[in-house]
C-alpha atoms as a PDB file:
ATOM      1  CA  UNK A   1      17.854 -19.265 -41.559  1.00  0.00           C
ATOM      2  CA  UNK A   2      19.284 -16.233 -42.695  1.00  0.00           C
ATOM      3  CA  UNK A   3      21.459 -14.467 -40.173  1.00  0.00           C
ATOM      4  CA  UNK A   4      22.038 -14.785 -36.583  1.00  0.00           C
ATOM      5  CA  UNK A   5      20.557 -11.479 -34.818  1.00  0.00           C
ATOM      6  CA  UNK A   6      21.914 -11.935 -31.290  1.00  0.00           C
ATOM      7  CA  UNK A   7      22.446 -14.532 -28.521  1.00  0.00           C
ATOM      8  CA  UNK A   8      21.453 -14.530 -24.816  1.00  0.00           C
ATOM      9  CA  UNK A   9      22.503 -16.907 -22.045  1.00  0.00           C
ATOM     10  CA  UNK A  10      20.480 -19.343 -22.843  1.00  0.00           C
ATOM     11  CA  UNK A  11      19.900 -19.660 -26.844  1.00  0.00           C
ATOM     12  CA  UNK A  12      21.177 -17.887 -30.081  1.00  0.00           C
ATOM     13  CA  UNK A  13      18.473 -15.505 -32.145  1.00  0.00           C
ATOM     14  CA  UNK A  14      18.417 -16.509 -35.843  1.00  0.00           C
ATOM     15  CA  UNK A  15      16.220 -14.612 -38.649  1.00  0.00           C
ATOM     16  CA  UNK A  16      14.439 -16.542 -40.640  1.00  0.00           C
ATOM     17  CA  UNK A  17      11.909 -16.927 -43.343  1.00  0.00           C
ATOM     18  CA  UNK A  18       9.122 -19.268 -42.857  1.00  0.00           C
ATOM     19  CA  UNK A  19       8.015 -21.090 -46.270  1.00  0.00           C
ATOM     20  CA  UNK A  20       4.534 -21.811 -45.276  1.00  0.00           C
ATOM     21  CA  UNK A  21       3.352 -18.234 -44.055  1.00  0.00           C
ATOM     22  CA  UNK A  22       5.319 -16.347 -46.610  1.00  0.00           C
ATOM     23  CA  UNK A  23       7.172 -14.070 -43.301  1.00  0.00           C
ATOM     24  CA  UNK A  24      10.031 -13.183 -41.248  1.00  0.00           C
ATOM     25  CA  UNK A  25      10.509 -15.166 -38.010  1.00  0.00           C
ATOM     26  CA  UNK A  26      12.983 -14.804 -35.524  1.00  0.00           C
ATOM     27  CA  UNK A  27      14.188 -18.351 -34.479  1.00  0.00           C
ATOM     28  CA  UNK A  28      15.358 -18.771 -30.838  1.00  0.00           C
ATOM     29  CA  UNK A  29      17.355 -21.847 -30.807  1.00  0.00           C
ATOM     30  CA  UNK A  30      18.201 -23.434 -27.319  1.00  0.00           C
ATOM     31  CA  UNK A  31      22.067 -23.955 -27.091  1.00  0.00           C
ATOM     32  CA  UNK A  32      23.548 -26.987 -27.817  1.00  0.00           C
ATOM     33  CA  UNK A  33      24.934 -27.605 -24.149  1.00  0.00           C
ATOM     34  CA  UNK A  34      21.775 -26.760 -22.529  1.00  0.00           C
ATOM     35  CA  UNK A  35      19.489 -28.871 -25.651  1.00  0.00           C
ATOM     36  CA  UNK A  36      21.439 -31.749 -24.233  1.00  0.00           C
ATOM     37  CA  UNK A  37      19.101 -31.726 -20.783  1.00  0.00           C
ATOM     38  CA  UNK A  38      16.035 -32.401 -20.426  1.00  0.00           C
ATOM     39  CA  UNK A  39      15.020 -30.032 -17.660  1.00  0.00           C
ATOM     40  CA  UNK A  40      16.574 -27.469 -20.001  1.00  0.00           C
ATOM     41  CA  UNK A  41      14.103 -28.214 -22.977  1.00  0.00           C
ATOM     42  CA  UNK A  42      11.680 -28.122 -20.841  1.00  0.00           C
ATOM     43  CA  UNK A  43      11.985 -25.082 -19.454  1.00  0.00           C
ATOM     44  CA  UNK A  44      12.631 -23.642 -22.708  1.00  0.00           C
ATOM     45  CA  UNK A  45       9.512 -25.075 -24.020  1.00  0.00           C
ATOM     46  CA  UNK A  46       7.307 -23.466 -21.119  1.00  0.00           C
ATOM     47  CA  UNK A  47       9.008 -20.147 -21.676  1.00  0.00           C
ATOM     48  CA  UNK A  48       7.114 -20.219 -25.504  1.00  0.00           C
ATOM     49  CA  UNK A  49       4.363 -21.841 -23.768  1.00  0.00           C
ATOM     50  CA  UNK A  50       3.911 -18.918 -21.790  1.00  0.00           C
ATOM     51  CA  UNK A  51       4.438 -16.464 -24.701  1.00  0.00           C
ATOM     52  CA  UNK A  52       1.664 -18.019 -26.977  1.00  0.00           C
ATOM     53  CA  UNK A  53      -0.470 -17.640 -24.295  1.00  0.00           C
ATOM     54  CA  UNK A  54      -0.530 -14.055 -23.720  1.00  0.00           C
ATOM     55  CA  UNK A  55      -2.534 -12.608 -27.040  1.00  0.00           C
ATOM     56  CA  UNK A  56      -1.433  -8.575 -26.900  1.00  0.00           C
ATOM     57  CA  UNK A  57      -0.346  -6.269 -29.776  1.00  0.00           C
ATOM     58  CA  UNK A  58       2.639  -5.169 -27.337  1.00  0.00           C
ATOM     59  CA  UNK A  59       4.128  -8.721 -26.691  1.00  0.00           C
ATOM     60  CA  UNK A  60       6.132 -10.498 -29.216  1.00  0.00           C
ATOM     61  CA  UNK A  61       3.953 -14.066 -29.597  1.00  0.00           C
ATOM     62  CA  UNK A  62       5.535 -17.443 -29.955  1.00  0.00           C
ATOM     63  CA  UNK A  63       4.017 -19.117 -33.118  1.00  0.00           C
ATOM     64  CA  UNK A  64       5.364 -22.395 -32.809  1.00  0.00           C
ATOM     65  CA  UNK A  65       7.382 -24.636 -30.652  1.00  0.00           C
ATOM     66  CA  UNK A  66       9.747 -27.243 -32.231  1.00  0.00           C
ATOM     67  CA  UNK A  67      11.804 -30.235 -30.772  1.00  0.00           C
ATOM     68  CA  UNK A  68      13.764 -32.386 -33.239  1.00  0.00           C
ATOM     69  CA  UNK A  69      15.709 -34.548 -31.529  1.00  0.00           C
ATOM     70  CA  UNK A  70      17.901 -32.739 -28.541  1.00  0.00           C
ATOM     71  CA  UNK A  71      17.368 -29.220 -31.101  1.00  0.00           C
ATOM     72  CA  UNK A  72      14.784 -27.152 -29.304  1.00  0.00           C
ATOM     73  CA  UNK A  73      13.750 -23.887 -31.470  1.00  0.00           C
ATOM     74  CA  UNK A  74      10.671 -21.131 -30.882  1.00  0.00           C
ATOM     75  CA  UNK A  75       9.372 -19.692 -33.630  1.00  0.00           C
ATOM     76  CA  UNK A  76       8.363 -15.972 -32.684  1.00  0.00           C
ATOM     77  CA  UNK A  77       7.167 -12.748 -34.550  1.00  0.00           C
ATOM     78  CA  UNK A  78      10.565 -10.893 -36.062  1.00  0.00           C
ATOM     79  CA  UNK A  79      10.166  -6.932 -34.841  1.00  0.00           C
ATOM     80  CA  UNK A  80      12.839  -5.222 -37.098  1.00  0.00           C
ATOM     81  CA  UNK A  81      14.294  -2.183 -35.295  1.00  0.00           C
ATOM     82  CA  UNK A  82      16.315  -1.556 -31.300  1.00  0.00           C
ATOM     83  CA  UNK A  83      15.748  -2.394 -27.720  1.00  0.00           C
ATOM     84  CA  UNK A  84      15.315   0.186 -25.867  1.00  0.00           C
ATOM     85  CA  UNK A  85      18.267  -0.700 -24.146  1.00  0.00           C
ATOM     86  CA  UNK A  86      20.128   0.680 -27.036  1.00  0.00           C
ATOM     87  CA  UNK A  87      17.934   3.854 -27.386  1.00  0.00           C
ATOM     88  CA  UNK A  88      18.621   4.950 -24.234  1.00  0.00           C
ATOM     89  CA  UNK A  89      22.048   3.704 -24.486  1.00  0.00           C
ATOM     90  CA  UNK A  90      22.730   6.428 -26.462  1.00  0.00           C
ATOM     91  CA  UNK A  91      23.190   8.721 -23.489  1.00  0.00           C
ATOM     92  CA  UNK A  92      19.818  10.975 -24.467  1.00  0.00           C
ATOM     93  CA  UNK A  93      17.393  10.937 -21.677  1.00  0.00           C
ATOM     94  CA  UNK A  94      13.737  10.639 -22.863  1.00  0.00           C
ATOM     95  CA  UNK A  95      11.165  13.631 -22.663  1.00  0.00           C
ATOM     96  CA  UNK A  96       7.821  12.962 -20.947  1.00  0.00           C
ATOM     97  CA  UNK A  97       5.373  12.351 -23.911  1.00  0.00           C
ATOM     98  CA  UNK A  98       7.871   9.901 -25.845  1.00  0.00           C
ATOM     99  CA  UNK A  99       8.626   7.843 -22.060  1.00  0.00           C
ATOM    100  CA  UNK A 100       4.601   7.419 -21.822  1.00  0.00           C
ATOM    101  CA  UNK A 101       4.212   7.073 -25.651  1.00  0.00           C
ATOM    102  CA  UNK A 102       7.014   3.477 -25.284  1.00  0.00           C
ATOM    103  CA  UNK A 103       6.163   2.778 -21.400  1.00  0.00           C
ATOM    104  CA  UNK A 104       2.161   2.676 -21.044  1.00  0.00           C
ATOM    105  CA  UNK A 105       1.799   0.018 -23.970  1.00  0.00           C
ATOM    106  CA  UNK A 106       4.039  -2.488 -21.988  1.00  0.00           C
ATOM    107  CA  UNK A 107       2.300  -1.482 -18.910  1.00  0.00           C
ATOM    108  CA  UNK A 108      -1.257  -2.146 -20.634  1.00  0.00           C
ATOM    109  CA  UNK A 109       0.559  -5.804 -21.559  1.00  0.00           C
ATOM    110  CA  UNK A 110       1.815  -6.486 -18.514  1.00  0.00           C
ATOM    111  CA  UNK A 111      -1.687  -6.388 -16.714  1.00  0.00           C
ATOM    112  CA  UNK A 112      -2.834  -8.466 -19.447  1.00  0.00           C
ATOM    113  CA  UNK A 113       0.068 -11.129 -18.332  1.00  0.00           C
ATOM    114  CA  UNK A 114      -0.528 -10.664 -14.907  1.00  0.00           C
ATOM    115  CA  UNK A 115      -4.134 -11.411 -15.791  1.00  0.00           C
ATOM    116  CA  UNK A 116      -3.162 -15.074 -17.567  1.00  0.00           C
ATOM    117  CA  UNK A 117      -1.589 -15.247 -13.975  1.00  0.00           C
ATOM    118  CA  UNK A 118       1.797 -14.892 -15.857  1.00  0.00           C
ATOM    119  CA  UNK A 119       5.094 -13.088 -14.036  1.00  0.00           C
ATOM    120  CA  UNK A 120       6.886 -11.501 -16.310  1.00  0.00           C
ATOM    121  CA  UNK A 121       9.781 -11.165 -13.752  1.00  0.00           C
ATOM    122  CA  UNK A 122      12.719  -9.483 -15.799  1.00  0.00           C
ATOM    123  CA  UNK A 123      11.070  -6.112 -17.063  1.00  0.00           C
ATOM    124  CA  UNK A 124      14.133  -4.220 -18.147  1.00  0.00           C
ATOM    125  CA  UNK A 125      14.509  -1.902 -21.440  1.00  0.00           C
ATOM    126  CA  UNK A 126      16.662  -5.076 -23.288  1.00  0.00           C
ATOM    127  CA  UNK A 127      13.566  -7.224 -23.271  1.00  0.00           C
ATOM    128  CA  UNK A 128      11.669  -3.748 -24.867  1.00  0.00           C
ATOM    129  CA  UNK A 129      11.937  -4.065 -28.332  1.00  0.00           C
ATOM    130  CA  UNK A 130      10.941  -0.419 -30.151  1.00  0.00           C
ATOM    131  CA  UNK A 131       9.871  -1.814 -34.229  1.00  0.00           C
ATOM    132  CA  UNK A 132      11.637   0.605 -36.784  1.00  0.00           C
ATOM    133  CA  UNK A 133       8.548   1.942 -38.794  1.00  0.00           C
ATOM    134  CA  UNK A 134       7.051   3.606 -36.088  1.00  0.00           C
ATOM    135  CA  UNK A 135       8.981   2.940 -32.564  1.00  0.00           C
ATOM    136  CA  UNK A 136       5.993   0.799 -31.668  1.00  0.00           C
ATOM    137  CA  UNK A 137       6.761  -1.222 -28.313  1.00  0.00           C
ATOM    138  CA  UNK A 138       6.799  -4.945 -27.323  1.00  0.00           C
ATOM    139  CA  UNK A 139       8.230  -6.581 -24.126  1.00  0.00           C
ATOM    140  CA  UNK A 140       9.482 -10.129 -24.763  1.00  0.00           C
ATOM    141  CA  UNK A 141      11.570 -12.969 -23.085  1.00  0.00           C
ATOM    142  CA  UNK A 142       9.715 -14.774 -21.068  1.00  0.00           C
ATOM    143  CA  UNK A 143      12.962 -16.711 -19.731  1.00  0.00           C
ATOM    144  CA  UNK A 144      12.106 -16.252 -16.432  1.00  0.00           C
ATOM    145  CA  UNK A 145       8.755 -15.858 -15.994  1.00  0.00           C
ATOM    146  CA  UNK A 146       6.649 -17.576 -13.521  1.00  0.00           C
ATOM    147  CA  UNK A 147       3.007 -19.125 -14.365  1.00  0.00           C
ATOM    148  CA  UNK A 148       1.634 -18.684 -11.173  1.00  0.00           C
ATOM    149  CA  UNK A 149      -1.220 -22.095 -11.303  1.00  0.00           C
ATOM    150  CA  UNK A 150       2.019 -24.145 -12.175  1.00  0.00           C
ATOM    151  CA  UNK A 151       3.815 -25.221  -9.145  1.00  0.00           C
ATOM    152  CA  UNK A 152       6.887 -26.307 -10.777  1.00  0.00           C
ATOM    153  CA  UNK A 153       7.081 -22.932 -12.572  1.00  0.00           C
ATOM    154  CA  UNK A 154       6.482 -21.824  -8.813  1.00  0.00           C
ATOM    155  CA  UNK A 155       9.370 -23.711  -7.299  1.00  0.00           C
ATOM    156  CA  UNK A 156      12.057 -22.670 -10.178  1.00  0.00           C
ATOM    157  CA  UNK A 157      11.343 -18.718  -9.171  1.00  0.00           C
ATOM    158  CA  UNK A 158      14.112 -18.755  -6.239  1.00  0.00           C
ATOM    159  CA  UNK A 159      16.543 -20.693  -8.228  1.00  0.00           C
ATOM    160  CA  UNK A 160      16.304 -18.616 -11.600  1.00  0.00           C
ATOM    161  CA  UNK A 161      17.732 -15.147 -11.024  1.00  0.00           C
ATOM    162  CA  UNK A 162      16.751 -11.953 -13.288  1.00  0.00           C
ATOM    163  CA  UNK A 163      18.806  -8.431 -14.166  1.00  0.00           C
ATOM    164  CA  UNK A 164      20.052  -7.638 -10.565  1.00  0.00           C
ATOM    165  CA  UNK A 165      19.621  -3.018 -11.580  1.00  0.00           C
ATOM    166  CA  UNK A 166      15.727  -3.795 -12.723  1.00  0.00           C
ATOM    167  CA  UNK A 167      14.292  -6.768  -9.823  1.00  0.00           C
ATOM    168  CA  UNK A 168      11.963  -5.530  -7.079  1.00  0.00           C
ATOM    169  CA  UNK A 169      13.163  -5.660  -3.181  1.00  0.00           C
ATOM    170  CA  UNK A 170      11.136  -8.736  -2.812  1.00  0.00           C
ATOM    171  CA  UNK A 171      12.286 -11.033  -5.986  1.00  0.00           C
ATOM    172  CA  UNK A 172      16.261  -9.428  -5.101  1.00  0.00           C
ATOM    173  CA  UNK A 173      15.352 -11.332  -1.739  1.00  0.00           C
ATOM    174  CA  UNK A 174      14.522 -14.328  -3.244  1.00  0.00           C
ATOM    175  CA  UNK A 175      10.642 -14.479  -2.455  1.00  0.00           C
ATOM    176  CA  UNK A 176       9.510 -17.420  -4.751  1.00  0.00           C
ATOM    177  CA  UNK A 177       5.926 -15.601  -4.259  1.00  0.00           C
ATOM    178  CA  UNK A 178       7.104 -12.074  -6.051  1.00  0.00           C
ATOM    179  CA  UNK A 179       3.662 -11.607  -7.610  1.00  0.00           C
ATOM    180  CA  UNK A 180       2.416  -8.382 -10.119  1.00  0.00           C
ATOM    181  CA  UNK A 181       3.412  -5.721  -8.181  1.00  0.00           C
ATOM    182  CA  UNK A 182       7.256  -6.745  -8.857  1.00  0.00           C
ATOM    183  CA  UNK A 183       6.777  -5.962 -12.560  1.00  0.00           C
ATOM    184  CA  UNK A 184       5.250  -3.042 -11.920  1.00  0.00           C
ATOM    185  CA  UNK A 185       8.376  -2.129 -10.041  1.00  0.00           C
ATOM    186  CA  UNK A 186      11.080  -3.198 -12.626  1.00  0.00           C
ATOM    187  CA  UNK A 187       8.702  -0.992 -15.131  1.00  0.00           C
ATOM    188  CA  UNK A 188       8.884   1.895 -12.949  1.00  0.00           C
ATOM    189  CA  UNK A 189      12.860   1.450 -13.055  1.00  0.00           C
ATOM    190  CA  UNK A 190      12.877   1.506 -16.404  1.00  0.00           C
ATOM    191  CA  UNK A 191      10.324   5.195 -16.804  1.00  0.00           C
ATOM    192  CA  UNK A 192      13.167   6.053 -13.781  1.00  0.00           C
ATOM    193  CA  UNK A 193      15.935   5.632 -16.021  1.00  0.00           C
ATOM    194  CA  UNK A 194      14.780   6.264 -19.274  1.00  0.00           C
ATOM    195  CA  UNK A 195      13.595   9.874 -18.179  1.00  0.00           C
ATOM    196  CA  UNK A 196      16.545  10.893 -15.435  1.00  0.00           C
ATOM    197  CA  UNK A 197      19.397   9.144 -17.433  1.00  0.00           C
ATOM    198  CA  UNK A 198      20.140   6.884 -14.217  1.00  0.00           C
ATOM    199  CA  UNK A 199      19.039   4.327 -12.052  1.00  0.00           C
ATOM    200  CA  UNK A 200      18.083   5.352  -8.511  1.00  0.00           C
ATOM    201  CA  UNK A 201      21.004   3.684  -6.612  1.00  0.00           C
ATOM    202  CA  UNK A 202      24.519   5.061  -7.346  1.00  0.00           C
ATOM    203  CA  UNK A 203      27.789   3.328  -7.729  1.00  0.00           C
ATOM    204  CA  UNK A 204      28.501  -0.186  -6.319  1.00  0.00           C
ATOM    205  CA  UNK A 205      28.284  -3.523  -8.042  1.00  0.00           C
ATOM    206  CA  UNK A 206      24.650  -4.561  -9.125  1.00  0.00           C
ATOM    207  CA  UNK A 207      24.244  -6.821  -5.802  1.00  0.00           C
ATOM    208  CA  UNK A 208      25.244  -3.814  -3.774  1.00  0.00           C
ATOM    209  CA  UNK A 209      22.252  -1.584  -5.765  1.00  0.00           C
ATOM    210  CA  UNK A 210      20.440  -4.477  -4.896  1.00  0.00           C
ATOM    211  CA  UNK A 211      20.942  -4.255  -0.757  1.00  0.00           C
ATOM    212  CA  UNK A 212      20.284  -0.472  -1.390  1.00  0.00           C
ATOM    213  CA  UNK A 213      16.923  -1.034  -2.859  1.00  0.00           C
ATOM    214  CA  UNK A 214      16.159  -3.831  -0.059  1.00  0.00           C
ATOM    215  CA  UNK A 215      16.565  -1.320   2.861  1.00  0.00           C
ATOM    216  CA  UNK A 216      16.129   2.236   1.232  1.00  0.00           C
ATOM    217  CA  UNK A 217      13.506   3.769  -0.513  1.00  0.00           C
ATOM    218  CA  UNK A 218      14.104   5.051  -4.034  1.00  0.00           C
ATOM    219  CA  UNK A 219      15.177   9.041  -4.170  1.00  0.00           C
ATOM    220  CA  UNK A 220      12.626  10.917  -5.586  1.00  0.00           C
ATOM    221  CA  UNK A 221      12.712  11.238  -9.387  1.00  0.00           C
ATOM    222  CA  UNK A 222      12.355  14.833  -9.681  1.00  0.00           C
ATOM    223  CA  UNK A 223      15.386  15.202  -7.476  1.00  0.00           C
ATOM    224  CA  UNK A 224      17.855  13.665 -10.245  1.00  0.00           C
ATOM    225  CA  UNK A 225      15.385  15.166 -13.215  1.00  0.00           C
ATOM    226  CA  UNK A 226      13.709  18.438 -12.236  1.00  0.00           C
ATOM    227  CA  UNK A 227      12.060  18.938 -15.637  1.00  0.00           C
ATOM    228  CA  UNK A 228      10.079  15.887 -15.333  1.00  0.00           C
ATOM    229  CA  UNK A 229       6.758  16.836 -14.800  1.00  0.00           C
ATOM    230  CA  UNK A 230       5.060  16.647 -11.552  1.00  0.00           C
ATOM    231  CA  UNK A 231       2.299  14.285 -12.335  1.00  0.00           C
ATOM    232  CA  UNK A 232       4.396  11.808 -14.305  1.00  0.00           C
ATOM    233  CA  UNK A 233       7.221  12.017 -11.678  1.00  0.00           C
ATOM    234  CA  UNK A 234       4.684  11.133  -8.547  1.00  0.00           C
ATOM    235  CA  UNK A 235       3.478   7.976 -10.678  1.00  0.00           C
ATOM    236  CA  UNK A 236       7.017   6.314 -11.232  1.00  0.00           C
ATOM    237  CA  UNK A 237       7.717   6.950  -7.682  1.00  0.00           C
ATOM    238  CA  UNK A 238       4.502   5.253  -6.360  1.00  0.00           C
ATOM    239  CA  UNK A 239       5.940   2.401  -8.414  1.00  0.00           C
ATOM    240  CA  UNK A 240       8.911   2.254  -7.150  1.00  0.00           C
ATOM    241  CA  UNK A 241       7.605   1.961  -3.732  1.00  0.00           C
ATOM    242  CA  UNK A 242       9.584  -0.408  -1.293  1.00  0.00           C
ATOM    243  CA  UNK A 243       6.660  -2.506  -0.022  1.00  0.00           C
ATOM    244  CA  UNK A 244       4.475  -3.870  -2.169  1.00  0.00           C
ATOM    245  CA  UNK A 245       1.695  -3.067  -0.775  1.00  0.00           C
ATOM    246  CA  UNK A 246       2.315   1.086  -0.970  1.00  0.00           C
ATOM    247  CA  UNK A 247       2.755   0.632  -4.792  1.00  0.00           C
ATOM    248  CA  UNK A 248       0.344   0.792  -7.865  1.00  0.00           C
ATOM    249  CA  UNK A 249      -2.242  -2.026  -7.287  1.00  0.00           C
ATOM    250  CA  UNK A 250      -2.222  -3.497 -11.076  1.00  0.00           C
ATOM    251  CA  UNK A 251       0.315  -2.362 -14.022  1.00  0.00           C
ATOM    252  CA  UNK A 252      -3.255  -1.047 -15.528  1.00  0.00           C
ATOM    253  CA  UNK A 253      -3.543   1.295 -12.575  1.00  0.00           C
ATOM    254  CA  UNK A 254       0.178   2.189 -13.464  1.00  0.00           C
ATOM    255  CA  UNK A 255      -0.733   3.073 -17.207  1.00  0.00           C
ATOM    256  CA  UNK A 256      -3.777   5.079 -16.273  1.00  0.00           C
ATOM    257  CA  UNK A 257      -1.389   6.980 -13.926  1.00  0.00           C
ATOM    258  CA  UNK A 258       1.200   7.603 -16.858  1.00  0.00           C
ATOM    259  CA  UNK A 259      -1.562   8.187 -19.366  1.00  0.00           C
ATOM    260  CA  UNK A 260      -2.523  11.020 -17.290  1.00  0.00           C
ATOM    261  CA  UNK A 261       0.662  12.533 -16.233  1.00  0.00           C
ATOM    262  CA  UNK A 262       1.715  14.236 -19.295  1.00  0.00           C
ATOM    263  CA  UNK A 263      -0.334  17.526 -21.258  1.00  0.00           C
ATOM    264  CA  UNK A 264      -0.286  15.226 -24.360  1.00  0.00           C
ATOM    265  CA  UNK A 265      -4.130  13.758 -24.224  1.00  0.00           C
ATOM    266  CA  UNK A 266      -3.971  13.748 -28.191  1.00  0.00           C
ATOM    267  CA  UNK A 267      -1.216  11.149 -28.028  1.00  0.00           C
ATOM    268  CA  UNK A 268      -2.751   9.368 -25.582  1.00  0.00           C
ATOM    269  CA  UNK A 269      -5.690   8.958 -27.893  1.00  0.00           C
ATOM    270  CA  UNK A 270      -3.822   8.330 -30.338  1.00  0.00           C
ATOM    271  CA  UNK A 271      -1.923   5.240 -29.209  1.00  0.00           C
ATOM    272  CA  UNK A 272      -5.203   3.953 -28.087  1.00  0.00           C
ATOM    273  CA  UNK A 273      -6.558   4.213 -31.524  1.00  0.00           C
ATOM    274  CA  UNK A 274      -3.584   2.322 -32.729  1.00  0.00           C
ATOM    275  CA  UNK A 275      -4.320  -0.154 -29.851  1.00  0.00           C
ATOM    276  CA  UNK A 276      -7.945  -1.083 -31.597  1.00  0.00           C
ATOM    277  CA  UNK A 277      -6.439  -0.887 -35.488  1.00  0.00           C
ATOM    278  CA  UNK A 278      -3.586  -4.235 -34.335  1.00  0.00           C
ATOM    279  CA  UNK A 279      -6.584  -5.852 -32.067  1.00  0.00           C
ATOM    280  CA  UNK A 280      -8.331  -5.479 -35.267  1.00  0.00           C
ATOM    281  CA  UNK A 281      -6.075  -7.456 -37.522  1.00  0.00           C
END
């Protein structure tokens, strides 16, 4: 270990250096109270079970999964750099080509997810890690996801609650069944916020937001951002559609949409050549 990088609810973040690979790991160590249970460790061992599982140069991957006695620690890929949490933290709302640039990535993993039949189920721009070389994305913690052939992963969705400002309507409401179409809502919160400065629903504690997005639908983007061009601001709000059903079908769906939006088709290649070169490796 060489210094602690952060710490969540559930486990501390450690970097390390691992000996036999010769790289940088970040260590996610389970906390001591919680190591003590077994249904803890457990869970925390099916949360890196579900990360190794998804193979996509946009997630961060779980190499290895340890248990030494009651210490439970995931080894995972170390991405040097900010969440976007913290870029947009910054108060500077995001122009159009740089919001598709970070967003369409972690849409294009997402349907991979959804594909393993994996819920990602707390989509929010903390869990979007930007790397410091060249702001490439990746979406990690799988905390709370839900493996949707598992039933006990199944029966631990209406007991495990997510970010109240970035659920869906349904998984706010507790629906143990939230399926794709709930991450593709918490992504289109994120595009929402990260190019208007704001989330839809004003004011209020997060459970209030919450009844507000259960019973209202979601002010049109271009009302709080006027700049935000057309295209781009007609896909985020088809994602951010109450009912399910009225929303982008698949995340990939999504991405093609935001791929689309914006007059940048030379970035958009771009990224996708990028894409192949990290398959590639």
């Amino acid at each position: 270990m060489i210094r602690e990088l952060g710490q969540g609810g559930m486990s501390r973040v450690f970097l390390g250096w691992d000996r036999r690979e010769g790289r940088r790991v970040a260590l996610k160590v389970l906390s001591p109270g919680l190591s003590a249970s077994v249904e803890d460790r457990e869970r925390f061992r099916r949360e890196a079970m579900i990360a190794s599982r998804v193979n996509h140069p946009n997630v961060v991957p779980c190499y290895e999964f340890i248990l030494q006695r009651e210490t439970a620690v995931a080894v995972m890929r170390y991405v040097p750099g900010e969440s976007l949490a913290a870029r947009i933290g910054r108060g500077r709302r995001m122009d159009a080509a740089t919001a598709v640039k970070l967003l369409a990535p972690i849409a294009d993993a997402l349907h991979l997810m959804h594909q393993r039949d994996v819920v990602h189920r707390d989509v929010k721009p903390a869990n979007i890690l930007l790397h410091s070389d060249d702001d490439w994305p990746f979406i990690t913690d799988f905390g709370i996801a839900t493996l949707r052939t598992s039933e006990h992963s199944r029966s631990e969705a209406t007991r495990r609650f997510g970010t109240p400002e970035f659920m869906s309507p349904e998984q706010a409401l507790g629906a143990w069944d939230a399926d794709h179409r709930s991450d593709v809502y918490s992504l289109g919160l994120v595009a929402y916020l990260a190019l208007s400065g704001e989330l839809p629903f004003r004011g209020g504690s997060p459970m209030a937001q919450i009844a507000q997005r259960a019973t209202l639908d979601v002010p049109a983007l271009r009302d709080r951002a006027p700049d935000v061009p057309v295209r781009l601001a007609r896909a985020v709000d088809r994602a951010l559609l109450r009912h399910p059903a009225r929303r982008w079908p698949t995340a990939a769906a999504f991405r093609r949409a935001l791929l689309e939006s914006t007059s940048e088709p030379d970035g958009a290649r771009s990224w996708w050549l990028r894409l192949r070169r990290r398959v590639s490796r």
